[in-house]
N, C-alpha and C. Protein backbone atom coordinates (compact mmCIF):
# COMPACT_ATOMS: atom_id res chain seq x y z
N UNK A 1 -13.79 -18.68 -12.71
CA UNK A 1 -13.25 -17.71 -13.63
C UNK A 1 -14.32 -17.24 -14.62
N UNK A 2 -15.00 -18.56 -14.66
CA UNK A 2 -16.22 -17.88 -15.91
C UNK A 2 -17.50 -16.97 -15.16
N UNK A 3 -17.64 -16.39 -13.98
CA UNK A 3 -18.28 -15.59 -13.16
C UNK A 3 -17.74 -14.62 -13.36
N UNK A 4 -16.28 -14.64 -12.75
CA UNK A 4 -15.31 -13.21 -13.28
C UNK A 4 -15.51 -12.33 -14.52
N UNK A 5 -15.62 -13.17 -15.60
CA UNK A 5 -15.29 -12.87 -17.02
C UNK A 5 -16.94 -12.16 -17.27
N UNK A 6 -17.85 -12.85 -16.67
CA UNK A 6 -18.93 -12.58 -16.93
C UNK A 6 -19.45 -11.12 -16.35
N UNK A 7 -19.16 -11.24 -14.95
CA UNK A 7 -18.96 -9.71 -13.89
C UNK A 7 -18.38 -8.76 -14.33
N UNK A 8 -17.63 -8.83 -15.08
CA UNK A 8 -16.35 -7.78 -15.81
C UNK A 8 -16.93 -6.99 -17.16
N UNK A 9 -17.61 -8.68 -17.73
CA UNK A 9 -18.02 -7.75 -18.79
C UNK A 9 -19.58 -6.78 -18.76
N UNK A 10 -20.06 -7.46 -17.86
CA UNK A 10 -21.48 -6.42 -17.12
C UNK A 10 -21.10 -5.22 -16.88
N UNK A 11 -20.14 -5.04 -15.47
CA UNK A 11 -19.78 -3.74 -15.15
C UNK A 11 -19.11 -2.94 -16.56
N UNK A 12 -18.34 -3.43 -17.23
CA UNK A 12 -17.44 -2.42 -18.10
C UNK A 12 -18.46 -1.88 -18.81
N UNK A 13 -19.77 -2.76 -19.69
CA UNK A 13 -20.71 -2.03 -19.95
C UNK A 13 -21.32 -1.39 -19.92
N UNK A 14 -21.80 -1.50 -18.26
CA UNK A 14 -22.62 -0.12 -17.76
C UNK A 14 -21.86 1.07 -17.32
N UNK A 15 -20.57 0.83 -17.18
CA UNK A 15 -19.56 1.74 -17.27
C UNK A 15 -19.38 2.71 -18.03
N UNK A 16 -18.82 2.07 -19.43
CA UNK A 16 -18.19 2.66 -20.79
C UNK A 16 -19.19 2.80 -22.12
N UNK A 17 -20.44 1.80 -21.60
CA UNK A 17 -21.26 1.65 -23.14
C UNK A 17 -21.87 3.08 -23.53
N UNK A 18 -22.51 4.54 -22.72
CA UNK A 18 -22.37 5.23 -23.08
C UNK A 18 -21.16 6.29 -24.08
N UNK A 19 -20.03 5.55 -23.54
CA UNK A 19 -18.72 6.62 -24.45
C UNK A 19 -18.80 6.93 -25.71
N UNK A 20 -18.33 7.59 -25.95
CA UNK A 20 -18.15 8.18 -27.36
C UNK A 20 -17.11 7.54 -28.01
N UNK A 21 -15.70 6.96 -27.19
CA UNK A 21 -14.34 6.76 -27.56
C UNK A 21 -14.50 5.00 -28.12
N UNK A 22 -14.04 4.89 -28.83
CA UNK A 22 -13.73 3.72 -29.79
C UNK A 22 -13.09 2.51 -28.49
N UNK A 23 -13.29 1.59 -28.90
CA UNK A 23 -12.86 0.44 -27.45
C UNK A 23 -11.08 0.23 -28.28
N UNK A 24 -10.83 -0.03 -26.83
CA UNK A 24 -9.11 0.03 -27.39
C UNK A 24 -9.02 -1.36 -26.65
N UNK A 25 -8.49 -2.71 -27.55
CA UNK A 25 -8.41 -4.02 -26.67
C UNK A 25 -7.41 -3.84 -24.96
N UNK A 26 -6.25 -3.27 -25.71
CA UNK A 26 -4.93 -3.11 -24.70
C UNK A 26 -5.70 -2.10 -23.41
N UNK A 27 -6.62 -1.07 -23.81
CA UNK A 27 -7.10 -0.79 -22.42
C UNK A 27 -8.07 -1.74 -21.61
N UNK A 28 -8.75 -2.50 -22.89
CA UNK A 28 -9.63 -3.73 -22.11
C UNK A 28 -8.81 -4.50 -21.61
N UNK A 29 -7.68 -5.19 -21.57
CA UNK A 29 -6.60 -6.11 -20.91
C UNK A 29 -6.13 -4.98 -19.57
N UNK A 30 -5.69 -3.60 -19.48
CA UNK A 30 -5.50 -3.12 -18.10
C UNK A 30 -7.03 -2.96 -17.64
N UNK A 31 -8.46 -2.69 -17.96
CA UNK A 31 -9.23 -2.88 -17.06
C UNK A 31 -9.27 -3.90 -16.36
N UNK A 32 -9.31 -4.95 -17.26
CA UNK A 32 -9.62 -6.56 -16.52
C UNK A 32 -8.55 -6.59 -15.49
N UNK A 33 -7.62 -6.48 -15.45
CA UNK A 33 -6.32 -7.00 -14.71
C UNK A 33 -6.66 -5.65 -13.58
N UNK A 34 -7.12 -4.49 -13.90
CA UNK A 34 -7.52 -3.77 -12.55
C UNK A 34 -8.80 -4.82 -11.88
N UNK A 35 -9.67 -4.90 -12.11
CA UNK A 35 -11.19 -5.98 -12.11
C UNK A 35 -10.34 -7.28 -11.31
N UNK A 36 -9.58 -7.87 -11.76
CA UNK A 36 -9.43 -9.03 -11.46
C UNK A 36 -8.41 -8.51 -10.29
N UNK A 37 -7.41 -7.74 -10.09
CA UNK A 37 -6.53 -7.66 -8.61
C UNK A 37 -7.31 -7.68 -7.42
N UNK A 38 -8.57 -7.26 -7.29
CA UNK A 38 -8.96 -7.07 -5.69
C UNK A 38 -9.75 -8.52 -5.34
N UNK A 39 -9.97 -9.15 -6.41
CA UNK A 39 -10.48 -10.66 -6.07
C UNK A 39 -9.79 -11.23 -5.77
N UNK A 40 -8.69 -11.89 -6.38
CA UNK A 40 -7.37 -12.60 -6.16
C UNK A 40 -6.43 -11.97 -4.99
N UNK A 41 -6.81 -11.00 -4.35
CA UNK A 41 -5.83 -10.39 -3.67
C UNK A 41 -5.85 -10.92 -2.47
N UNK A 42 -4.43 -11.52 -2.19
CA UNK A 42 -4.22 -12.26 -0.72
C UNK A 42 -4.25 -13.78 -0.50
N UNK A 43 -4.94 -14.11 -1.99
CA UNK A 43 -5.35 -15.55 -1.38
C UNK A 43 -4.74 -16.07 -3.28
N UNK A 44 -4.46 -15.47 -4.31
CA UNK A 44 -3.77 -15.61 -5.95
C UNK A 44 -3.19 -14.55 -5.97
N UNK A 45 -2.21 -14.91 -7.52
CA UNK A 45 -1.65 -13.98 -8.40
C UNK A 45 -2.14 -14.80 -9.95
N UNK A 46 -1.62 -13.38 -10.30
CA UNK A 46 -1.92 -13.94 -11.84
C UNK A 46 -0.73 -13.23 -12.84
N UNK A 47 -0.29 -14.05 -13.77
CA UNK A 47 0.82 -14.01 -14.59
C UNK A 47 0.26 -13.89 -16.33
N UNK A 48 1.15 -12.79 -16.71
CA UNK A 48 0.67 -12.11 -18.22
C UNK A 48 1.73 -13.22 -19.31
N UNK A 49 1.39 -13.66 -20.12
CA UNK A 49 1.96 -14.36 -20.91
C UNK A 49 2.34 -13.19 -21.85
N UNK A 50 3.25 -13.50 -22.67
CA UNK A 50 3.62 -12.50 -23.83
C UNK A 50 2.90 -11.86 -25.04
N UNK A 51 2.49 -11.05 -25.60
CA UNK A 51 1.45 -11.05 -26.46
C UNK A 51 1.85 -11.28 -27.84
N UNK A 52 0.75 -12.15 -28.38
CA UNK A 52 1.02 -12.14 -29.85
C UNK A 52 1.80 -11.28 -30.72
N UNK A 53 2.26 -11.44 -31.85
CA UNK A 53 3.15 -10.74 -32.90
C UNK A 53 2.05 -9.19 -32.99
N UNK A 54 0.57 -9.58 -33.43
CA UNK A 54 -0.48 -8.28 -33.69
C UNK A 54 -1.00 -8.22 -32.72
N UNK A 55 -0.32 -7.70 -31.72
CA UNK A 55 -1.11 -7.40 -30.09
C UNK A 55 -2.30 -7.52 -30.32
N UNK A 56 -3.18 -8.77 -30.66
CA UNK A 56 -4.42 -8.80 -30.09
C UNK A 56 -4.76 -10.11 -29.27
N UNK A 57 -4.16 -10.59 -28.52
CA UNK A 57 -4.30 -11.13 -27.43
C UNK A 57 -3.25 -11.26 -26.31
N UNK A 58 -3.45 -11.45 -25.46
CA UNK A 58 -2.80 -11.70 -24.26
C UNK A 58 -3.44 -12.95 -23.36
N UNK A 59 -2.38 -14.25 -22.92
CA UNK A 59 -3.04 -14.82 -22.13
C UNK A 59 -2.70 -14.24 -20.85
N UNK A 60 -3.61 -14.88 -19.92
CA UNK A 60 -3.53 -14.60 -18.83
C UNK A 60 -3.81 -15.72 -17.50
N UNK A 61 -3.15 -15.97 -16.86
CA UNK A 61 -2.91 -17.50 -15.76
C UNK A 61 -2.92 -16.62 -14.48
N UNK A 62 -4.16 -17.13 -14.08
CA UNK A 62 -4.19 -17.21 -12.62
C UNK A 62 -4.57 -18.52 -11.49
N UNK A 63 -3.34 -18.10 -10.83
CA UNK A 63 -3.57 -19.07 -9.17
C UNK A 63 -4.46 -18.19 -8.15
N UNK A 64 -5.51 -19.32 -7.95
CA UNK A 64 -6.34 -18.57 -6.74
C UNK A 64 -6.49 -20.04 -6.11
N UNK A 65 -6.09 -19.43 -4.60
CA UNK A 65 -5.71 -20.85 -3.63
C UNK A 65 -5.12 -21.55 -4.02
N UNK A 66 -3.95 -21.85 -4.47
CA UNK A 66 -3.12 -22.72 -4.69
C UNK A 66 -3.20 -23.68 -6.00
């Protein structure tokens, strides 16, 4: 998972670090969860826990292989 997290945050960088637009967390939680479906796909799932009172976090649990 700590490869994932690490891969995710490389690409989004070379992605988005040019933008002009202000980082929005809640779109960083649907990138990742786009990022993270095609890895896990077929073999995990992963489950969104509820978010804090000041939406700034979300956990997130994933099964990969069992």
């Amino acid at each position: 998972m700590k490869l994932v997290l690490t891969k995710f945050a490389e690409h989004f960088t070379q992605v988005y670090a040019d933008s002009a637009e202000s980082f929005l967390e809640e779109n960083g939680r649907r990138f990742f969860l786009l990022y993270l479906k095609p890895i896990i796909h077929g073999v995990g799932n992963y489950y969104i826990e509820a978010q804090t009172r000041d939406q700034k976090r979300t956990d997130v649990i994933v099964d990969y292989r069992g």
